[in-house]
Protein backbone atom coordinates (compact mmCIF):
# COMPACT_ATOMS: atom_id res chain seq x y z
CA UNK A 1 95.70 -18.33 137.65
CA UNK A 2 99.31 -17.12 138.81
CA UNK A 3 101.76 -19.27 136.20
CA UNK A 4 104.16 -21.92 137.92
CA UNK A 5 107.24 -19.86 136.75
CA UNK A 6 109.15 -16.99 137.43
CA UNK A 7 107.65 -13.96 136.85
CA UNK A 8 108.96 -10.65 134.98
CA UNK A 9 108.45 -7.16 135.99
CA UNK A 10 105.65 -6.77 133.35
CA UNK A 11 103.83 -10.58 134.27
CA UNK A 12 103.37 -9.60 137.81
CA UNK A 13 101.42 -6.30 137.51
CA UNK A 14 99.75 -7.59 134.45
CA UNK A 15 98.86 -10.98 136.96
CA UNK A 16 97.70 -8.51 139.69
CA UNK A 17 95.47 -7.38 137.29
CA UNK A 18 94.37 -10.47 135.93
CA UNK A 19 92.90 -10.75 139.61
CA UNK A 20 91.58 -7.73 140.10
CA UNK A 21 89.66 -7.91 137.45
CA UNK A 22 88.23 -11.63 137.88
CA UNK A 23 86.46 -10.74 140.60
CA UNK A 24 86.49 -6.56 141.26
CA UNK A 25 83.04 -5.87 142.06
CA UNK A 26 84.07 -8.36 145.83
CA UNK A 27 87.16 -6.84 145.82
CA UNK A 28 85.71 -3.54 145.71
CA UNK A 29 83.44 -4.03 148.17
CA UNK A 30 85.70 -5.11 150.74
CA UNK A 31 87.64 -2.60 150.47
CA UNK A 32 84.70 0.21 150.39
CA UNK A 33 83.66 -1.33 153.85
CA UNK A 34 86.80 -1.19 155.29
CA UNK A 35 86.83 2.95 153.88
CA UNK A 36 83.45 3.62 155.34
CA UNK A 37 83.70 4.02 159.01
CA UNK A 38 87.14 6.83 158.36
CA UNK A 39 84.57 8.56 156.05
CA UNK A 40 82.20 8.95 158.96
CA UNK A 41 84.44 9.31 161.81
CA UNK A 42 86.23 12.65 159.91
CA UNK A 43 82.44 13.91 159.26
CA UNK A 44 81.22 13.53 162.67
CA UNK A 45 84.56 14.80 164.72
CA UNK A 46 84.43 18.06 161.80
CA UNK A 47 88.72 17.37 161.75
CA UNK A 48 89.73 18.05 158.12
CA UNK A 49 92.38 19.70 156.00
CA UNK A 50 90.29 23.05 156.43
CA UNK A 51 89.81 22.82 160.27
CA UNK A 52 93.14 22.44 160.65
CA UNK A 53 94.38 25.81 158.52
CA UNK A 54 91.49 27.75 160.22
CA UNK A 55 91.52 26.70 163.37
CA UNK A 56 93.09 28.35 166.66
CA UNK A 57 92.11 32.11 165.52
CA UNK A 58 95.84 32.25 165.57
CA UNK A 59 96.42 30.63 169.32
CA UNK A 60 99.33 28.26 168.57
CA UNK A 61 98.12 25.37 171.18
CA UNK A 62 94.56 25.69 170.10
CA UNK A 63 96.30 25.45 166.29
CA UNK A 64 98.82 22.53 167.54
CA UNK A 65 95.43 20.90 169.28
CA UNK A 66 93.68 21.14 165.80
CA UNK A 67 96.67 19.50 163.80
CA UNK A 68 96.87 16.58 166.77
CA UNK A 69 93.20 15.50 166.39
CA UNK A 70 93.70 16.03 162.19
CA UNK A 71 96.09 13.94 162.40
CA UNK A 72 94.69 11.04 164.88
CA UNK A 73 91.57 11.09 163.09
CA UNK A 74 93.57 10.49 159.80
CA UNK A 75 95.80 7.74 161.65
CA UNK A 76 92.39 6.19 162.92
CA UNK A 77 90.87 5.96 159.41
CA UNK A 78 93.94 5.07 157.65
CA UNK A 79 94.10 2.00 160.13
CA UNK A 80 90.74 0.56 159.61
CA UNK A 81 91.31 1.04 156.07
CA UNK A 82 94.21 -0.87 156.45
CA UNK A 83 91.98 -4.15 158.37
CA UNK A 84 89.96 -3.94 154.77
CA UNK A 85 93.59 -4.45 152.74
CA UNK A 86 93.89 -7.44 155.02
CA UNK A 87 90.35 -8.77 154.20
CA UNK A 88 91.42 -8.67 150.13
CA UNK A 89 94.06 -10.55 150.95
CA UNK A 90 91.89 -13.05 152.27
CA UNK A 91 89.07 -13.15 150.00
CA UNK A 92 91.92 -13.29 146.45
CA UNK A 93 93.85 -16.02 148.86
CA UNK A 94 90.50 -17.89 148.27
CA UNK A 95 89.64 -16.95 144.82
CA UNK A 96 93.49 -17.92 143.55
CA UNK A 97 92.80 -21.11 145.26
CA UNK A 98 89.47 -22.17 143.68
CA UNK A 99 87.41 -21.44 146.92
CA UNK A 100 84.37 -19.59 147.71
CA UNK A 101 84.81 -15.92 149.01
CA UNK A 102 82.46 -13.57 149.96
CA UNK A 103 82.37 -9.92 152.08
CA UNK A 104 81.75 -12.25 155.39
CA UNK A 105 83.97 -14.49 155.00
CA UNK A 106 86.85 -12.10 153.87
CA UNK A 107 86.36 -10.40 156.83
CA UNK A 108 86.28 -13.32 159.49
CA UNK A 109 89.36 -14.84 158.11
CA UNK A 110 91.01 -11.15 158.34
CA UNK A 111 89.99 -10.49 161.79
CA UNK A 112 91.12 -14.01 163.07
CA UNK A 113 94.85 -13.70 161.28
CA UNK A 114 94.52 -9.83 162.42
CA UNK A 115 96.95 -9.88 165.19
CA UNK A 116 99.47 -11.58 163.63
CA UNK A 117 99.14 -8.93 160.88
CA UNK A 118 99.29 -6.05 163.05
CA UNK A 119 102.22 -7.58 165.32
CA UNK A 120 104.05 -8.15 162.19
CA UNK A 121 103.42 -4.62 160.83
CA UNK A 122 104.00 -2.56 164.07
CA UNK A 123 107.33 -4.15 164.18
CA UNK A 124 108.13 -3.26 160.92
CA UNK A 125 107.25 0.35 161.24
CA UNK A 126 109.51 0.65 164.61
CA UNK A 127 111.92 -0.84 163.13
CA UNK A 128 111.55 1.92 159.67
CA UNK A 129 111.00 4.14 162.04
CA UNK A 130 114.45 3.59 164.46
CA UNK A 131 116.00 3.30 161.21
CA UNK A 132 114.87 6.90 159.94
CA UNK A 133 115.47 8.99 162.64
CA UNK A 134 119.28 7.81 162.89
CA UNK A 135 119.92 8.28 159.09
CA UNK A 136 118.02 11.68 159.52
CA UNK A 137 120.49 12.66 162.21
CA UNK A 138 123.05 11.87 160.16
CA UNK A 139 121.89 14.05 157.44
CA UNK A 140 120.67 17.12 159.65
CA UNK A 141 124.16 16.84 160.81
CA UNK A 142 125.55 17.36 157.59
CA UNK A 143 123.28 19.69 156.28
CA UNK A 144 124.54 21.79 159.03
CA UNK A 145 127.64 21.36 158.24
CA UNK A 146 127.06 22.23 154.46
CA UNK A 147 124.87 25.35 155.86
CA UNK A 148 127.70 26.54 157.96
CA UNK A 149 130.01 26.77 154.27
CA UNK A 150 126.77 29.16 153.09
CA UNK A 151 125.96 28.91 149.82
CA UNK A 152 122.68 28.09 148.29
CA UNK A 153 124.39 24.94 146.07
CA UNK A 154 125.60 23.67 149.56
CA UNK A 155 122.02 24.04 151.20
CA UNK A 156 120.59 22.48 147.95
CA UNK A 157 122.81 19.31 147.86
CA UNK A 158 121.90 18.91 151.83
CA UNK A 159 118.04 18.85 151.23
CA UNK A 160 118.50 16.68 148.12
CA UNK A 161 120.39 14.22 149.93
CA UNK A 162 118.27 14.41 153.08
CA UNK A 163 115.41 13.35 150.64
CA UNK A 164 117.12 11.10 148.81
CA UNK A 165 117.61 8.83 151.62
CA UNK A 166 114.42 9.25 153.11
CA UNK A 167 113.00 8.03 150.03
CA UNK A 168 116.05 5.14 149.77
CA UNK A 169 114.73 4.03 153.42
CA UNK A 170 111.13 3.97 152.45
CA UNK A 171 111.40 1.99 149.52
CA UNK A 172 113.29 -0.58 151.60
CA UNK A 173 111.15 -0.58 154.16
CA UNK A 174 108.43 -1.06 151.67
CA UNK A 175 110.32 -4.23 149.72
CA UNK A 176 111.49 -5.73 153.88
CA UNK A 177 107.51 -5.54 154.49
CA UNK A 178 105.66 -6.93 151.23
CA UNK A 179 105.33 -10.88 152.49
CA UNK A 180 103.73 -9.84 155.92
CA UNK A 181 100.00 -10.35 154.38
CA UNK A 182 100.81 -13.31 152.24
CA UNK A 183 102.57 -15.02 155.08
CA UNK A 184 99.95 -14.61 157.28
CA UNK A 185 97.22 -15.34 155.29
CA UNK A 186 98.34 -18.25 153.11
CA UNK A 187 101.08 -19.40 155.31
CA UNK A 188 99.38 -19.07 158.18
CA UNK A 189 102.30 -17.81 159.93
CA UNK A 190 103.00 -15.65 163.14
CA UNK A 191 104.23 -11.86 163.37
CA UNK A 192 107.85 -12.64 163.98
CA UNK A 193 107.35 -15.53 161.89
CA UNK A 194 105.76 -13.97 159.14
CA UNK A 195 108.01 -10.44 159.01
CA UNK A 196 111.32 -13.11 158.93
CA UNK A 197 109.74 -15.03 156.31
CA UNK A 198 109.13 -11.19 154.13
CA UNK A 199 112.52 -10.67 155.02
CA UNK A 200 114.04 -13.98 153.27
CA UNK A 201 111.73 -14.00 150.27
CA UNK A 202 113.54 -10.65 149.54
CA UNK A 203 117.42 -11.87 149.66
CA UNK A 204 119.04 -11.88 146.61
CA UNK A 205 116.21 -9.26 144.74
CA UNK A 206 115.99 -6.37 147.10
CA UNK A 207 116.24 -4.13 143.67
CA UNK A 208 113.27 -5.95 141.88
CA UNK A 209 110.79 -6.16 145.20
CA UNK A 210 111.67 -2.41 145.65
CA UNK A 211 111.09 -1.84 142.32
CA UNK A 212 107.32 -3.54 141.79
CA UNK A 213 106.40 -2.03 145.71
CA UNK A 214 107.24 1.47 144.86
CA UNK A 215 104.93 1.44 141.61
CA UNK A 216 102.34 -0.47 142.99
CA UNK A 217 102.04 1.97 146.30
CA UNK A 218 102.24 4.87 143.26
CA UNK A 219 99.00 3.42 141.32
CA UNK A 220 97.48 2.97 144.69
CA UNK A 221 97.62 6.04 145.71
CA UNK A 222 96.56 8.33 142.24
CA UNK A 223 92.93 8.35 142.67
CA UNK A 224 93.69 10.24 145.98
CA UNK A 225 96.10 12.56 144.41
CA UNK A 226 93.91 13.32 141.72
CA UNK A 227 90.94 14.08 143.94
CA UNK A 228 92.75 16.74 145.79
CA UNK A 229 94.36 17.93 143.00
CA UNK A 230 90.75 18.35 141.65
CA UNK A 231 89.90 20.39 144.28
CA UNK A 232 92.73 23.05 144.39
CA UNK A 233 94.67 20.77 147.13
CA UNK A 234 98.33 20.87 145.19
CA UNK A 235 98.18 24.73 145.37
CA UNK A 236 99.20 24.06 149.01
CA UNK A 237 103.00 23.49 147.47
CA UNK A 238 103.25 26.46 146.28
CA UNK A 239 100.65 29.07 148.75
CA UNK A 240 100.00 27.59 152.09
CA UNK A 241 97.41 30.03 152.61
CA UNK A 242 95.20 28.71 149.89
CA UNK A 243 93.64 26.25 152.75
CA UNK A 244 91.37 28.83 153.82
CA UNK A 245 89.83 29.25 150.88
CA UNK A 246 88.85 25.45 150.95
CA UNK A 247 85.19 25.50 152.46
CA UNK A 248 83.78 22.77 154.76
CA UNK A 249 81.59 21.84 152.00
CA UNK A 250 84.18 21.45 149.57
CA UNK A 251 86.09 19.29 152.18
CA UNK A 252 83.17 17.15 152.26
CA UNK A 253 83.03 16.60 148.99
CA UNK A 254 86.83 15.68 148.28
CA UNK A 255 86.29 13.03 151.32
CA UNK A 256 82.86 11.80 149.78
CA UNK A 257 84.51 11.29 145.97
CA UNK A 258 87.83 10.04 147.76
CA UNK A 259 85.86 7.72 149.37
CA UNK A 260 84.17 6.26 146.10
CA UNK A 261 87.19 6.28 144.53
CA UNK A 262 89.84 5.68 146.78
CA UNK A 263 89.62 2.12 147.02
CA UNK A 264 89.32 1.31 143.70
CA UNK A 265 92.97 0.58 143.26
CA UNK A 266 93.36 -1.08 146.92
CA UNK A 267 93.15 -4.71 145.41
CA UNK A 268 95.46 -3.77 142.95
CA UNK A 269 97.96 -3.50 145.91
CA UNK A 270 96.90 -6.44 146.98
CA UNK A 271 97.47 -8.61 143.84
CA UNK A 272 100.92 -6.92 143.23
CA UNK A 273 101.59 -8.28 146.77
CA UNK A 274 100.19 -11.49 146.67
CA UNK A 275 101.72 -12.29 142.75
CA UNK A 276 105.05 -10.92 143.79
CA UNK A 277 105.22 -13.26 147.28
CA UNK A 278 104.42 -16.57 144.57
CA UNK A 279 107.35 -15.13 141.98
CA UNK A 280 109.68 -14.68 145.08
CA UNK A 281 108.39 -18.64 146.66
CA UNK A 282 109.55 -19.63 142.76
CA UNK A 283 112.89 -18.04 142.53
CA UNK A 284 113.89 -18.88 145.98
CA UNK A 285 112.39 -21.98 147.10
CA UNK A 286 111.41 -23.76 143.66
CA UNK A 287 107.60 -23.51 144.70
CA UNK A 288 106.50 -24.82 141.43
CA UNK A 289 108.31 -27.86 141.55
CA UNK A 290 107.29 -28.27 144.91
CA UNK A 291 103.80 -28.08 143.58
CA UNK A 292 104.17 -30.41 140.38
CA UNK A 293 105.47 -33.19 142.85
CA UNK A 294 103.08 -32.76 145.40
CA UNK A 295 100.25 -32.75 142.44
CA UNK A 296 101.74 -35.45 141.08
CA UNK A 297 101.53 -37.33 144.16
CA UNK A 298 97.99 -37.19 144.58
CA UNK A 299 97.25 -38.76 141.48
């Protein structure tokens, strides 16, 4: 399905969805599975959005105990979630190669490559994270410094900046990261093995990887954004107080549709990833006419 070439911009999102669409009902599914047990482990703790802003009766610890167990419950779901991006991988590794691929199978070739995965990935993340908090020091430091001038232009430029590079370190974090899966699924490779391997696919196109991660992690995340934004959520920016006029059932609701909907562009993700790690394999290592020869051999 993926052409023996290299890819443009445009050819590897329209490729991801190519296979995302050749098979989206499996696809789907996976990834629904994977979404399920979050869903009921936020309804049965009662930890949501609307806890959190009405909880502690004003009590700061009972308030800071609320926002922990929001947020571990969140961490939690977003981590199984995460195991069901891992089975897609599998199950369009399978499909791209001609094989059979099904819900069970998806999912036992996930778990078994699983810690690889997660070694790979909690690396990454300590490393984004060490990475972060320096630069962030850096820029708190001169934000102060710009604060002590005074000024609003001078406490404008620092938050801008401080942003800026946040968002400079994400993206590269995001582009350093993008092989992980494919390595470990395809390739078969370890977690040091398989982060090094993300790491030299992206030499020499750091701009391009960035480029396709950023909008793919965008479309991935809309149907979220658009649920909450149905429900009143982005008033939040502008009136923190509008949490507590979110009721509980209105929080289940946003987490029942988000649910439904939410995964919907997962294996979208997933094909960006998986299209992107073949266009990088081309440019860098001549993958296609390492396939010709060895098809060529076997005739």
């Amino acid at each position: 399905m993926i052409p023996m070439r290299p890819l443009g911009f445009g050819e590897i999102v329209d490729g991801a969805l190519q296979i995302y669409r050749r098979d989206f009902g499996l696809y789907y599914l996976i990834a629904l599975v994977a979404t399920f047990p979050g869903y009921v482990l936020i309804l049965a703790s009662g930890v949501d959005a609307s806890a959190v802003a009405q909880g502690g009766d004003g009590n700061p610890f009972e308030a800071l105990g609320a926002m922990g167990a929001f947020f571990g419950v969140t961490l939690a779901a977003g981590a199984i979630a995460w195991v069901g991006m891992v089975a897609v991988a599998a199950a369009m590794a399978d499909r791209i190669g001609e094989g059979p691929a099904s819900l069970g199978r998806a999912y036992r070739v996930a778990l078994r490559n699983l810690p690889s995965a997660v070694g790979a990935t909690v690396l990454a993340l300590i490393m984004y994270l060490f990475v972060a908090i320096v630069v962030l020091f850096g820029s708190f430091a001169l934000l102060a410094l710009l604060l002590s001038s005074g000024g609003l232009v001078g406490n404008l430029v620092g938050f801008l900046l401080t942003m800026l590079l946040v968002g400079l370190i994400t993206a590269f974090w995001l582009a350093a990261t993008f092989g992980i899966l494919p390595a470990v699924i395809i390739e078969g490779r370890g977690a040091i093995d398989a982060l090094g391997r993300s790491f030299s696919l992206c030499r020499g196109g750091w701009l391009r990887v960035c480029g396709i991660m950023v909008v793919a992690m965008i479309i991935n995340v809309v149907p979220s954004i658009g649920v909450s934004a149905l429900f009143g959520m982005g008033d939040l920016f502008v009136s923190p107080d509008a949490m507590d006029q979110i009721s509980s059932t209105e929080q289940w609701l946003m987490n029942t549709i988000d649910l439904v909907v939410g995964p919907l562009t997962t294996p979208f993700l997933v094909g960006c990833i998986i299209v992107l790690f073949h266009d990088r394999r081309v440019r860098s290592e001549a993958f296609d006419l390492e396939t010709l020869a060895g098809a060529m051999d076997t005739r």
